[in-house]
C-alpha atoms as a PDB file:
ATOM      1  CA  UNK A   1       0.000   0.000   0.000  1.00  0.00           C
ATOM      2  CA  UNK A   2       1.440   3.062  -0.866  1.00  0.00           C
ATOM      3  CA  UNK A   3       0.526   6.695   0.886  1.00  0.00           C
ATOM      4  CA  UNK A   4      -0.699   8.150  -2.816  1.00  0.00           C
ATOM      5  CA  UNK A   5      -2.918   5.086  -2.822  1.00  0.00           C
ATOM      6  CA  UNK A   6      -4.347   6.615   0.406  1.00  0.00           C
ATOM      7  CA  UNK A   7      -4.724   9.663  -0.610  1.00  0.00           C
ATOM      8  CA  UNK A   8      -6.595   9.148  -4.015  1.00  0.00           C
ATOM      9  CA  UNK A   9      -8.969   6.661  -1.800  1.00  0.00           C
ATOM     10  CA  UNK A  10      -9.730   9.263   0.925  1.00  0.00           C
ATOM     11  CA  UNK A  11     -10.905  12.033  -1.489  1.00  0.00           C
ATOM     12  CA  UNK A  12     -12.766   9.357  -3.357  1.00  0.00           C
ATOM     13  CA  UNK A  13     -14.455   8.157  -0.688  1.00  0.00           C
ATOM     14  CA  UNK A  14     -15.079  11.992   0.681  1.00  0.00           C
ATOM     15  CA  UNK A  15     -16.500  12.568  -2.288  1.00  0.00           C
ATOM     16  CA  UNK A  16     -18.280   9.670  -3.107  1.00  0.00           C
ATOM     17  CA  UNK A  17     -16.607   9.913  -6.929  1.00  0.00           C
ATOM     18  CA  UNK A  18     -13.768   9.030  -8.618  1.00  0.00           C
ATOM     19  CA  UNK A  19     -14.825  11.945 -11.294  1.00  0.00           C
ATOM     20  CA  UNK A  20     -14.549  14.628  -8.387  1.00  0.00           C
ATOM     21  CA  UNK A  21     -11.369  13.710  -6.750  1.00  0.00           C
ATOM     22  CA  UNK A  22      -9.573  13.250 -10.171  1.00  0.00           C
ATOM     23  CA  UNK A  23     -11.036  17.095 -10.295  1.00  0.00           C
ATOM     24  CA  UNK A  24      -9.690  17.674  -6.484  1.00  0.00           C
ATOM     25  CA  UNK A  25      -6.498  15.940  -6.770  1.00  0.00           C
ATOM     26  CA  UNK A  26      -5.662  17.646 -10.218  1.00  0.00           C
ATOM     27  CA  UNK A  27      -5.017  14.570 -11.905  1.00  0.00           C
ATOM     28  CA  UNK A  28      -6.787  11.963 -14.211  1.00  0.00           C
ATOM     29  CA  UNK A  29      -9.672   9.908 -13.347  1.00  0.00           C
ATOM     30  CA  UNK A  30      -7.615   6.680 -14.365  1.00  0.00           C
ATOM     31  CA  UNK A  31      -4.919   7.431 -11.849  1.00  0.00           C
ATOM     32  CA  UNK A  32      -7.945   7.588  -9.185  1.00  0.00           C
ATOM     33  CA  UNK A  33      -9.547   4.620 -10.100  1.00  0.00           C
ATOM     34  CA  UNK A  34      -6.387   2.635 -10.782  1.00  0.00           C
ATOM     35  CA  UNK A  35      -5.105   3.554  -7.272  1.00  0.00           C
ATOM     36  CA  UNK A  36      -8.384   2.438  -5.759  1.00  0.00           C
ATOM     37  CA  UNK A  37      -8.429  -0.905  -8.070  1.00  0.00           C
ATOM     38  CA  UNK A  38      -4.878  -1.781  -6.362  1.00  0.00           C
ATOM     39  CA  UNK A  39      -6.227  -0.724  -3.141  1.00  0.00           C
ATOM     40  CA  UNK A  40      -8.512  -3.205  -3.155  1.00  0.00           C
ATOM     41  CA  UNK A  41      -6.493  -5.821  -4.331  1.00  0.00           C
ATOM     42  CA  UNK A  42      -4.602  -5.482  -1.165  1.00  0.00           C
ATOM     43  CA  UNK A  43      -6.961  -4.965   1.226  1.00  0.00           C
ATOM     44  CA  UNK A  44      -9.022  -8.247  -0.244  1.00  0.00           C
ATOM     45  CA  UNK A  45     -12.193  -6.741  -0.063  1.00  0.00           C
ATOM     46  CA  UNK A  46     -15.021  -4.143  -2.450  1.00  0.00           C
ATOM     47  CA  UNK A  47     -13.848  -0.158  -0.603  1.00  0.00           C
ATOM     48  CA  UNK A  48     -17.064   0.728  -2.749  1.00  0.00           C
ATOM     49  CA  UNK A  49     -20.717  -0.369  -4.456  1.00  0.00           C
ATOM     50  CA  UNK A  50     -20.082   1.364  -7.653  1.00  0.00           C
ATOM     51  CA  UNK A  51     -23.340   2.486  -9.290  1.00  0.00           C
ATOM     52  CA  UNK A  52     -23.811   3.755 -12.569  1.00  0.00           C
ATOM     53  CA  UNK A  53     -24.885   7.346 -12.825  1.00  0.00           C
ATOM     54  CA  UNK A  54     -25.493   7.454  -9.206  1.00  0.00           C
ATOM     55  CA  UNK A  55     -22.026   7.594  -7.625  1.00  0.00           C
ATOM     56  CA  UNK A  56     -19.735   5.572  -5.590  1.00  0.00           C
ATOM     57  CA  UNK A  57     -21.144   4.154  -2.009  1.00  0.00           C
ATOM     58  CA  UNK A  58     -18.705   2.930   0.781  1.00  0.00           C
ATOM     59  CA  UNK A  59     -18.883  -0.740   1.845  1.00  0.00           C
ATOM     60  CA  UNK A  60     -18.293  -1.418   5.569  1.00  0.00           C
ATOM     61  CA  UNK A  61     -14.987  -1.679   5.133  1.00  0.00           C
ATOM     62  CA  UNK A  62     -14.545   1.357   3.147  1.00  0.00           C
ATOM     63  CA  UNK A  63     -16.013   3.303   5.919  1.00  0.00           C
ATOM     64  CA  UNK A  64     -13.628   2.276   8.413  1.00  0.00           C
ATOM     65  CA  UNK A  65     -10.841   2.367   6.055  1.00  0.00           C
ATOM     66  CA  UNK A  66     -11.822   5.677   5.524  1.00  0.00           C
ATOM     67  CA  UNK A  67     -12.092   6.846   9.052  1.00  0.00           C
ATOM     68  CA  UNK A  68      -8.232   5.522   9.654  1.00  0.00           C
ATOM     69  CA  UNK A  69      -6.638   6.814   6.689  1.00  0.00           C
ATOM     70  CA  UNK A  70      -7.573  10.025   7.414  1.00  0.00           C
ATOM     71  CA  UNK A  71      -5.609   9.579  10.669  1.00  0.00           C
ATOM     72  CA  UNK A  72      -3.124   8.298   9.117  1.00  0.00           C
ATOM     73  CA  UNK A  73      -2.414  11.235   6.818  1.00  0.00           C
ATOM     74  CA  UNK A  74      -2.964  13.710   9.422  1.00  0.00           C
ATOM     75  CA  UNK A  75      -0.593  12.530  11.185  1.00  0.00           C
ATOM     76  CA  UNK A  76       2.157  11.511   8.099  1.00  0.00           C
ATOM     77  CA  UNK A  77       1.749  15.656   7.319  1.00  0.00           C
ATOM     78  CA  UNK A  78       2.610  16.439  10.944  1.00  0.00           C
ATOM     79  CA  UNK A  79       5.541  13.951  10.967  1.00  0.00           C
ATOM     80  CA  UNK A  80       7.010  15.418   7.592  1.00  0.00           C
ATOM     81  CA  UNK A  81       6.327  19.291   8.701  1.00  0.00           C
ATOM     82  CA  UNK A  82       8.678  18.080  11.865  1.00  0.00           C
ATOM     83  CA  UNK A  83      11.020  16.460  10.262  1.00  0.00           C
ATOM     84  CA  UNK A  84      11.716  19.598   7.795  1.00  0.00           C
ATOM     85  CA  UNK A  85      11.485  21.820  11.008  1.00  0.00           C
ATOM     86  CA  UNK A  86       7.850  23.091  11.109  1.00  0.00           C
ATOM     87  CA  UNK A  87       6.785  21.189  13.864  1.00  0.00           C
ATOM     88  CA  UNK A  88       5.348  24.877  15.391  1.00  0.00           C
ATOM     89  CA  UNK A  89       4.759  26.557  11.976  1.00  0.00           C
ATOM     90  CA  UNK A  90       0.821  25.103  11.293  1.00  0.00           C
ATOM     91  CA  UNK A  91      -0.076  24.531   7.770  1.00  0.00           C
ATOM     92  CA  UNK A  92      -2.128  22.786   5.401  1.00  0.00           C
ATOM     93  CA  UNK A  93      -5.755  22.509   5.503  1.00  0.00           C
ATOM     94  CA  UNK A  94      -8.434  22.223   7.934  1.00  0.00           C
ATOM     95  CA  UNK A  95     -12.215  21.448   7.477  1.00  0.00           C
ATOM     96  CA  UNK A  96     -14.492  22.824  10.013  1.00  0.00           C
ATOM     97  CA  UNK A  97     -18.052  22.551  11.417  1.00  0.00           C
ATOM     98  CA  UNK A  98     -19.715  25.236  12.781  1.00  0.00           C
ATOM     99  CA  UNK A  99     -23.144  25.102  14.345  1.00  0.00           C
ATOM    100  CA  UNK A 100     -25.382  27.801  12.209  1.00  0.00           C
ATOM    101  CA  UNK A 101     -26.536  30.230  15.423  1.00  0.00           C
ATOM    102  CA  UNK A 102     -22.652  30.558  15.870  1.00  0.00           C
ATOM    103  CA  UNK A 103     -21.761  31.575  12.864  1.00  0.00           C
ATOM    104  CA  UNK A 104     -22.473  35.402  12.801  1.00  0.00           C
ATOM    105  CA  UNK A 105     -21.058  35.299  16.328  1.00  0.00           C
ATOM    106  CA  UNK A 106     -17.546  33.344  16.664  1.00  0.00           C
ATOM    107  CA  UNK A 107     -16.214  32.958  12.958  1.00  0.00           C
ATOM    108  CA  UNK A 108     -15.702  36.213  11.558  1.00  0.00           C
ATOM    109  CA  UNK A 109     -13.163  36.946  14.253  1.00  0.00           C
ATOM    110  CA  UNK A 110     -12.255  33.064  14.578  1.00  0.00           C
ATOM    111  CA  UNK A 111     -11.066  32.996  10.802  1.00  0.00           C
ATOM    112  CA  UNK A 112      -9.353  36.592  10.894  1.00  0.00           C
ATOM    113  CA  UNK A 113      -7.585  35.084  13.984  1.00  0.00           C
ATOM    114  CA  UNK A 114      -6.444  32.427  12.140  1.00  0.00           C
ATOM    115  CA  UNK A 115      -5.628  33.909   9.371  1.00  0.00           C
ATOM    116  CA  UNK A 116      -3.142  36.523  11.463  1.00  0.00           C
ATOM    117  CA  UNK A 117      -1.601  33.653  13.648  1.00  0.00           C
ATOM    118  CA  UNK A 118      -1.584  30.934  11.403  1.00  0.00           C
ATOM    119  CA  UNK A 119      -0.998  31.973   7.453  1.00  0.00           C
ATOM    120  CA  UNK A 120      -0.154  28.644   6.247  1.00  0.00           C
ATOM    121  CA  UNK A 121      -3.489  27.439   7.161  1.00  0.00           C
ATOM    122  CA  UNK A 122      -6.293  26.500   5.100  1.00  0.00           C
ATOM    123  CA  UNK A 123      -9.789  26.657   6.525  1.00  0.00           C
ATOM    124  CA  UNK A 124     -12.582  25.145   4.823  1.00  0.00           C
ATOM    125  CA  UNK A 125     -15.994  26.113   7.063  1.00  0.00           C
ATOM    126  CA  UNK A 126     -19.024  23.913   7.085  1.00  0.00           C
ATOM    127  CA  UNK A 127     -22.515  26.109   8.520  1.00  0.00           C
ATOM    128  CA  UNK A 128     -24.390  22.828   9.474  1.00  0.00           C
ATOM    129  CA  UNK A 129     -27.461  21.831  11.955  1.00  0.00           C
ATOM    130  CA  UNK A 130     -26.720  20.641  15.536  1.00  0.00           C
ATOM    131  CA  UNK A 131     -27.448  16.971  13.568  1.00  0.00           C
ATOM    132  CA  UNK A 132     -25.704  17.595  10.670  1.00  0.00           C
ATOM    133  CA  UNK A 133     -22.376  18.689  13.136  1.00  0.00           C
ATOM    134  CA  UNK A 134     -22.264  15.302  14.165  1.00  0.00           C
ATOM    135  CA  UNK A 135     -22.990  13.409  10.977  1.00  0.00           C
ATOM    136  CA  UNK A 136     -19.780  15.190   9.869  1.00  0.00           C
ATOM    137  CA  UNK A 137     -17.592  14.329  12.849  1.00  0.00           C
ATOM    138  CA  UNK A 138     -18.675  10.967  12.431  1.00  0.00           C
ATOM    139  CA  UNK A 139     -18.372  10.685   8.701  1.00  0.00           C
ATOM    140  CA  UNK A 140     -14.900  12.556   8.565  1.00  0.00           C
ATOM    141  CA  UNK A 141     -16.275  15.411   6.616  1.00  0.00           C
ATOM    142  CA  UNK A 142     -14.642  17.605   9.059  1.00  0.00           C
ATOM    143  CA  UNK A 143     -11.622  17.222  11.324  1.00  0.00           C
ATOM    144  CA  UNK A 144     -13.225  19.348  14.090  1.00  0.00           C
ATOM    145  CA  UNK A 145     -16.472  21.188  14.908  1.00  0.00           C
ATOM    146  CA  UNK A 146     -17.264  24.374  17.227  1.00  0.00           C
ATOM    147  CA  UNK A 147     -21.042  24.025  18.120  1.00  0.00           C
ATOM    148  CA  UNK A 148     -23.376  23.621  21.254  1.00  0.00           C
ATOM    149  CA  UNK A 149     -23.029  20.218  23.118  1.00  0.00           C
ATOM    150  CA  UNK A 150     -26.308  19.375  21.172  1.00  0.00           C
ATOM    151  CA  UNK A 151     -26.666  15.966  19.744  1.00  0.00           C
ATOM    152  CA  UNK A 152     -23.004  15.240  19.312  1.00  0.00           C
ATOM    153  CA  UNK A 153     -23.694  11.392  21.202  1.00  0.00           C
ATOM    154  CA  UNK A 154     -20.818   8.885  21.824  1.00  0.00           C
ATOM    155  CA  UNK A 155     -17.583   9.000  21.057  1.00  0.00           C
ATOM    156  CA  UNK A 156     -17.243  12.858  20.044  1.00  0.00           C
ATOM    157  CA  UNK A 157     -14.379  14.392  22.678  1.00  0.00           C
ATOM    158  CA  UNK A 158     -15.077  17.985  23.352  1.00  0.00           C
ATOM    159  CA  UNK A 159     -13.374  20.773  25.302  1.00  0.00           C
ATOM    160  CA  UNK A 160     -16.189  23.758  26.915  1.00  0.00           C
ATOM    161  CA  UNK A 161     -15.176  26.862  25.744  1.00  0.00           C
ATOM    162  CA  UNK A 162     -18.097  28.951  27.356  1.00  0.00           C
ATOM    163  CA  UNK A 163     -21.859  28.263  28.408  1.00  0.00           C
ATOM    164  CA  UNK A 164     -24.250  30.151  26.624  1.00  0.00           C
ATOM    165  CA  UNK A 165     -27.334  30.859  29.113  1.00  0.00           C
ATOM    166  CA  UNK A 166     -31.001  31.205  27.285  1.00  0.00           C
ATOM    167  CA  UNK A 167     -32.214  34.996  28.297  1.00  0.00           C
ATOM    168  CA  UNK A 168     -36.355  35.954  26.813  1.00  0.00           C
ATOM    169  CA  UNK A 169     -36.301  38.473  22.810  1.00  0.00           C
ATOM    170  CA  UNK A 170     -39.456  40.590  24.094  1.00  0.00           C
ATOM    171  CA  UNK A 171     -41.303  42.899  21.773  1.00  0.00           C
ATOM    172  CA  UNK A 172     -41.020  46.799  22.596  1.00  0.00           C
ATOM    173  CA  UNK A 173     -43.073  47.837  24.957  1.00  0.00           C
ATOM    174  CA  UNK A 174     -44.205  43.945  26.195  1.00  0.00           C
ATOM    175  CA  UNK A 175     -45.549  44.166  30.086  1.00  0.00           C
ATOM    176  CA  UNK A 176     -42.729  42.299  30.966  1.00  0.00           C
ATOM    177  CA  UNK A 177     -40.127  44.234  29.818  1.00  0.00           C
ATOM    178  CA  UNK A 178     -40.362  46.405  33.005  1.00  0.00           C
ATOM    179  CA  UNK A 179     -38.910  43.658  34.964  1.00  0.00           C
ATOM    180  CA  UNK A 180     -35.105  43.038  34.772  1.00  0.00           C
ATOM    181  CA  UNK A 181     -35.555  39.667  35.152  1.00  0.00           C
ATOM    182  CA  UNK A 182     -38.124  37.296  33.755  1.00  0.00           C
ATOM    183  CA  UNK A 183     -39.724  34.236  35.053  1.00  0.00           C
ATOM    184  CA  UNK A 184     -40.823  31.643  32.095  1.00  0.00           C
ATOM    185  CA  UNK A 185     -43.932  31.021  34.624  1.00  0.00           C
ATOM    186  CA  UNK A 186     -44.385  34.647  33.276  1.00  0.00           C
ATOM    187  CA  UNK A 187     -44.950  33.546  29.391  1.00  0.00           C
ATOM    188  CA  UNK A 188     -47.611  31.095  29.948  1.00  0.00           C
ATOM    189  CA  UNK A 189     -49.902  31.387  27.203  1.00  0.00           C
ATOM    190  CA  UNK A 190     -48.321  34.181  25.493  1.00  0.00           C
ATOM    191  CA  UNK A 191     -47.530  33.333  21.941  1.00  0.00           C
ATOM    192  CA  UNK A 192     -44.187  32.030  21.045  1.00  0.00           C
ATOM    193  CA  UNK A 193     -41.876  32.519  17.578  1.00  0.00           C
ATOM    194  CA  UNK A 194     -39.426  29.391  18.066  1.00  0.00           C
ATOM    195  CA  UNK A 195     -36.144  28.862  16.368  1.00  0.00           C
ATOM    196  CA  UNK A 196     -36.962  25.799  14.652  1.00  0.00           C
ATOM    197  CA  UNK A 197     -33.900  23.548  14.654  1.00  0.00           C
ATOM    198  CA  UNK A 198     -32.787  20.563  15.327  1.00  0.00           C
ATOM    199  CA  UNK A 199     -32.245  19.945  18.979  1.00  0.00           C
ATOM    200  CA  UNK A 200     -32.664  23.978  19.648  1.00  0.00           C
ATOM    201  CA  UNK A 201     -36.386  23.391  19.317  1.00  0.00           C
ATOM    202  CA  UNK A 202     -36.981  20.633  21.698  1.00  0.00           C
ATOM    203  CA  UNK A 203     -34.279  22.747  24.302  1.00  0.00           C
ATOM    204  CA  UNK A 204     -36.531  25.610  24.338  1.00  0.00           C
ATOM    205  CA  UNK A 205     -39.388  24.237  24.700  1.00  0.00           C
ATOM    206  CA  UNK A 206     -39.001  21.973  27.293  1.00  0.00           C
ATOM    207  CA  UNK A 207     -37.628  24.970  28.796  1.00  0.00           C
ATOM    208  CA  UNK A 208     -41.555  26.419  29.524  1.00  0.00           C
ATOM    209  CA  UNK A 209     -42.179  22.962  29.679  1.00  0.00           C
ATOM    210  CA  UNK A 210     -40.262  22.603  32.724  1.00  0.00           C
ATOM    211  CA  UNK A 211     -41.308  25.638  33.879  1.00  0.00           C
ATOM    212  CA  UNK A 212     -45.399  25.333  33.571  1.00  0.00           C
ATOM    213  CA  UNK A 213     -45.788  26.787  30.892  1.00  0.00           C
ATOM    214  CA  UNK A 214     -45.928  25.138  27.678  1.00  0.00           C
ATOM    215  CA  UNK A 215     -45.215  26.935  24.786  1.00  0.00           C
ATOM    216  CA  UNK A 216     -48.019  28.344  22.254  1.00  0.00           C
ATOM    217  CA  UNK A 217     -46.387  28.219  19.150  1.00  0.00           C
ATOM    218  CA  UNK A 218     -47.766  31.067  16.790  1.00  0.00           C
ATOM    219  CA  UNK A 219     -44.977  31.085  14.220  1.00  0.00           C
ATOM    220  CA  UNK A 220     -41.415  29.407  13.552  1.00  0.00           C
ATOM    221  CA  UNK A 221     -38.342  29.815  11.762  1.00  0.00           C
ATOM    222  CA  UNK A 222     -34.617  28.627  10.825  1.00  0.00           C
ATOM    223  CA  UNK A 223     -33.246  31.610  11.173  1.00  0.00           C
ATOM    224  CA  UNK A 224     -32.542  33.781  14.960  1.00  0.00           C
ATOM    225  CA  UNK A 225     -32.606  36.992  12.590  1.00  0.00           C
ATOM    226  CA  UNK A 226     -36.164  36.426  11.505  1.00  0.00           C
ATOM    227  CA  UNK A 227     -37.031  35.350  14.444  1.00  0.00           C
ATOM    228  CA  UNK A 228     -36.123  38.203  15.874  1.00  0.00           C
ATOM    229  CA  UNK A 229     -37.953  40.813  13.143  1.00  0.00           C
ATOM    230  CA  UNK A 230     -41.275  38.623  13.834  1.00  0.00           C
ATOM    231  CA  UNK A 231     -40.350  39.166  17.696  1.00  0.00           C
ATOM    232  CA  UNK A 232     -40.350  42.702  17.094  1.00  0.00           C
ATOM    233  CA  UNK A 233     -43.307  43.165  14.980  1.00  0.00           C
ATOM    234  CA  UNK A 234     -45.446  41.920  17.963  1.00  0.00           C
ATOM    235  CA  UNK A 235     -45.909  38.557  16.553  1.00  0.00           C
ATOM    236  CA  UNK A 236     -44.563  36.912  20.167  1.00  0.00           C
ATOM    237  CA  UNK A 237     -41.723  35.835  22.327  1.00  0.00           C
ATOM    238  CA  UNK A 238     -38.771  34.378  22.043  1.00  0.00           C
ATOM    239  CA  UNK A 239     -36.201  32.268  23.796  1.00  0.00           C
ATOM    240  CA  UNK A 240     -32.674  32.579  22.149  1.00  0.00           C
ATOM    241  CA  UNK A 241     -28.867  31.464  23.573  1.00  0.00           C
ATOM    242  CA  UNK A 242     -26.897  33.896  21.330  1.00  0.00           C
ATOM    243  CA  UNK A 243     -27.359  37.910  22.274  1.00  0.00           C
ATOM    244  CA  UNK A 244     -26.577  40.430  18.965  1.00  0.00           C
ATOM    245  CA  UNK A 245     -24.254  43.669  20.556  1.00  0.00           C
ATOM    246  CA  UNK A 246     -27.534  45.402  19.001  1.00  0.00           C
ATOM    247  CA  UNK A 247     -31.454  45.506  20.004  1.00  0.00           C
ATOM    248  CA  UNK A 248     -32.122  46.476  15.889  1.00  0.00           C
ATOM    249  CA  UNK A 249     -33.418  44.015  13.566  1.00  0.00           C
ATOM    250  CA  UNK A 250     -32.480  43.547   9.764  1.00  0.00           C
ATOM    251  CA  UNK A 251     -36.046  45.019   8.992  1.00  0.00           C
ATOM    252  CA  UNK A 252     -35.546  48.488  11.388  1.00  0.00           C
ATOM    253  CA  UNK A 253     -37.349  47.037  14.112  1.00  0.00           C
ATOM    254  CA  UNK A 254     -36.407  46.754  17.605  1.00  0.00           C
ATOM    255  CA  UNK A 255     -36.374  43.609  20.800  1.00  0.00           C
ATOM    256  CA  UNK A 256     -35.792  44.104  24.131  1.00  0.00           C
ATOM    257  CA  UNK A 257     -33.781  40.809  25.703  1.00  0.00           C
ATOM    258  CA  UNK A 258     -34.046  39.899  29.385  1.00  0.00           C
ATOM    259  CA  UNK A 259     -32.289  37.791  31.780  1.00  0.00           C
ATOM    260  CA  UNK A 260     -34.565  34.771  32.632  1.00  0.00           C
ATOM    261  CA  UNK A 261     -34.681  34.961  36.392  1.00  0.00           C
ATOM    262  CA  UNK A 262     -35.271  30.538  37.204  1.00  0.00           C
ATOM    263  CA  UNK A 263     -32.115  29.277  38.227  1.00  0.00           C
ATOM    264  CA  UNK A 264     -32.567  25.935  36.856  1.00  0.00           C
ATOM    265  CA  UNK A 265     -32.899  27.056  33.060  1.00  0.00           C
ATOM    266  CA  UNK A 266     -30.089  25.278  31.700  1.00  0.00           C
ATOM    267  CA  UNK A 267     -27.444  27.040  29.902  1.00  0.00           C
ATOM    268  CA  UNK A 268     -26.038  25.148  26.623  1.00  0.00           C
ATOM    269  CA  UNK A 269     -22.339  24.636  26.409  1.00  0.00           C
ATOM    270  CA  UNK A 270     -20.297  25.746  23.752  1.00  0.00           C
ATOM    271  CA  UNK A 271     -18.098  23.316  22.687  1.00  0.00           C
ATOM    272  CA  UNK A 272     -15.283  22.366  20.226  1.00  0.00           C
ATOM    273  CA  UNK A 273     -15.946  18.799  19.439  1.00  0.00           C
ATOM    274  CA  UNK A 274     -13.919  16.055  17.586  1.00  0.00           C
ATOM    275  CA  UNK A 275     -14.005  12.226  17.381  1.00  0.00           C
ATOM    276  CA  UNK A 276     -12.027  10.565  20.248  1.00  0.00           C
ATOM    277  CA  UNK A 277     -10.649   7.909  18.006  1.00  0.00           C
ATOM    278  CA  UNK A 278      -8.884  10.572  16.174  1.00  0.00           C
ATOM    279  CA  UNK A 279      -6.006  12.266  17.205  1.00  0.00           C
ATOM    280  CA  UNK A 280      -5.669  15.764  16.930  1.00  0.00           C
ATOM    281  CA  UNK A 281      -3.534  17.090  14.357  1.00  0.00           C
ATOM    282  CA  UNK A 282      -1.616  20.637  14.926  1.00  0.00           C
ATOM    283  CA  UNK A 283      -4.153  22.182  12.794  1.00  0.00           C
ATOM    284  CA  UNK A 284      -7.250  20.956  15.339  1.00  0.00           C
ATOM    285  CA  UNK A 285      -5.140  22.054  17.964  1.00  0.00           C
ATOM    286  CA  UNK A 286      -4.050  25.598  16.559  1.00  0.00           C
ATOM    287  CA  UNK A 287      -8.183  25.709  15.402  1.00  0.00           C
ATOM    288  CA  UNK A 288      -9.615  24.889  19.424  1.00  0.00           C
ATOM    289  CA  UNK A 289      -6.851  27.445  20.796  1.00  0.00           C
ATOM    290  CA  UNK A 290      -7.949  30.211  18.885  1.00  0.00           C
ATOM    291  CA  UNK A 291     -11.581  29.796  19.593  1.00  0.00           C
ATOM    292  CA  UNK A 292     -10.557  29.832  23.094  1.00  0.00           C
ATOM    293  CA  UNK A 293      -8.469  32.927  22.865  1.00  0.00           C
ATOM    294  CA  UNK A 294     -11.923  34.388  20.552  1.00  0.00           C
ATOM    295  CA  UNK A 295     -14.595  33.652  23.192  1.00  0.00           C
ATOM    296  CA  UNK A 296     -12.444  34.776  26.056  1.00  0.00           C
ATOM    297  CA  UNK A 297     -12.293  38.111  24.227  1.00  0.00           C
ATOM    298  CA  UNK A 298     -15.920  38.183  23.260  1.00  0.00           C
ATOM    299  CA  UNK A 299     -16.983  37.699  26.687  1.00  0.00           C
ATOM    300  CA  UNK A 300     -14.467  40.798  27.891  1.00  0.00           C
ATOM    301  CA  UNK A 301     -15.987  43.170  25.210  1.00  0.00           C
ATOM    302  CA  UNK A 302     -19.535  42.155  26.970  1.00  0.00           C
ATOM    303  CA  UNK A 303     -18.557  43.003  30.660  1.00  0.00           C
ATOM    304  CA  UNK A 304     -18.285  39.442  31.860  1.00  0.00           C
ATOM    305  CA  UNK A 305     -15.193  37.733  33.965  1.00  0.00           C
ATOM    306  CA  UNK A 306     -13.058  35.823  31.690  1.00  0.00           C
ATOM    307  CA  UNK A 307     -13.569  32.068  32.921  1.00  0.00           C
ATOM    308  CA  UNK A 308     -10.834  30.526  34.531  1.00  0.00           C
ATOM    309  CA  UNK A 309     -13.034  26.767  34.466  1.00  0.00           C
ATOM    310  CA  UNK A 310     -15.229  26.756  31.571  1.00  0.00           C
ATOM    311  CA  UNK A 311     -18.175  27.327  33.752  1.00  0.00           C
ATOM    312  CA  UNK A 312     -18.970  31.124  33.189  1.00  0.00           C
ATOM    313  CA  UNK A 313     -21.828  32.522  30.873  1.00  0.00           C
ATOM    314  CA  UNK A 314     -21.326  33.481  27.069  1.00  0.00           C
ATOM    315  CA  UNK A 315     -23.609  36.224  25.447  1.00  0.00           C
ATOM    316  CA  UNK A 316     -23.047  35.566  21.736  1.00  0.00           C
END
């Protein structure tokens, strides 16, 4: 087995075409396919279920063929950079998750950071789902993922970067918005516009749940930024993790956000996650520093104690 065998395989298999990686790896389809052929020779077993005009679909052991040779060339890059004397100097390429409520919040000044510190790296950025984050993970579609602790299950390692406490997105001039604090007792029967995702949805609403009072869903969406324009055209409440700098909406309207004042509403952590039976390369680790470095800071320009344990609140 030979290392360019590997690679042709792995972007194949990414891919789920020969066609594709040939186009990826800047070579001819025949050198793909060849590689793979041999590839399979050795191993003694089908990699792939080759269908006609429908792609390329990984056999069991394809999969976990796939899942080790990705380790395997992560860590052949980092042996090489050593040996020529880059062991600190990070390069190559990197492809990252990132949960879609984070986005606006943590990768603007997580890529810029990286990007300063770290010139010889390569991010590619996946904007996925709370499901879809783990999906990747677990499918090697991405070396590392920063997203809530939502749905990652077994065998994903993660490091807490911040927690991210729910607070209420009140319309101006709502009763309750004289009170610093709200109680979700408050919102009983009020109507509700819920973020409608994955694993958000079901966290917010066994929030009231919890709380007596079960949410009375008058409208939903995807996106926090229509949520919030619906929130401030009187259409309802919210409940939302990540807090804009701003109380203006895309659309010129305005939401008042408020503390929720139970002490058991759980905050969600924010986490960068990666599989435990693959170890990090320089790049992860380079990656999960400077989101560290970025939430610290974010926290600092809101007015809240840097953590010193993970445990402290994130607005963002």
């Amino acid at each position: 087995m030979t290392l360019t065998q590997m690679r042709y395989f792995v972007e194949a298999a990414s891919l789920l075409s020969m066609t594709k990686a040939a186009e990826e790896l800047r070579v001819a389809q025949s050198a793909v396919s060849a590689a793979v052929a041999q590839l399979e020779r050795q191993v003694g077993t089908p990699l792939f279920i080759r269908q006609h005009a429908r792609g390329l679909v990984l056999t069991a052991a394809g999969e976990e063929l796939l899942r080790d040779g990705r380790g395997l060339l992560a860590h052949v890059g980092e042996v090489l950079d050593a040996a020529r004397g880059r062991g600190d100097d990070v390069r190559g390429r990197i492809k990252l998750a990132c949960m879609v409520t984070l986005v606006p919040f943590v990768l603007p000044d997580l890529l810029a950071e990286l990007s300063a510190g770290c010139p010889g790296l390569e991010v590619e950025v996946l904007e996925l789902e709370a499901a879809a984050v783990s999906a990747a993970l677990r499918s090697g579609a991405v070396e590392l993922a920063v997203t809530y602790d939502l749905g990652l299950g077994p065998g994903v390692a993660r490091e807490v970067i911040a927690e991210a406490p729910p607070y209420v997105v009140l319309p101006p001039g709502h009763r309750l918005t004289k009170r610093p604090q709200v109680r979700l007792s408050d919102l009983a029967g009020e109507p509700m516009v819920l973020l409608d995702l994955p694993h958000s949805r079901e966290y917010f609403s066994e929030l009231l749940a919890k709380a007596g009072a079960p949410p009375r869903i008058a409208y939903r969406s995807a996106s926090v930024e229509a949520v919030r324009g619906m929130v401030a055209r009187g259409l309802g409440f919210s409940l939302l993790n990540q807090q804009p700098v701003l109380d203006g909406t895309y659309s010129g309207g305005r939401v008042a956000a408020r503390p929720i004042a139970d002490a058991d509403a759980p905050a969600l952590s924010v986490v960068v996650a990666w599989m435990e039976s693959v170890r990090p390369t320089a790049r992860a680790r380079a990656v999960t520093d400077t989101a560290r470095e970025v939430i610290r800071r974010l926290r600092s320009a809101a007015g809240e104690p840097a953590p010193d344990d993970g445990g402290n609140s994130l607005r963002a």
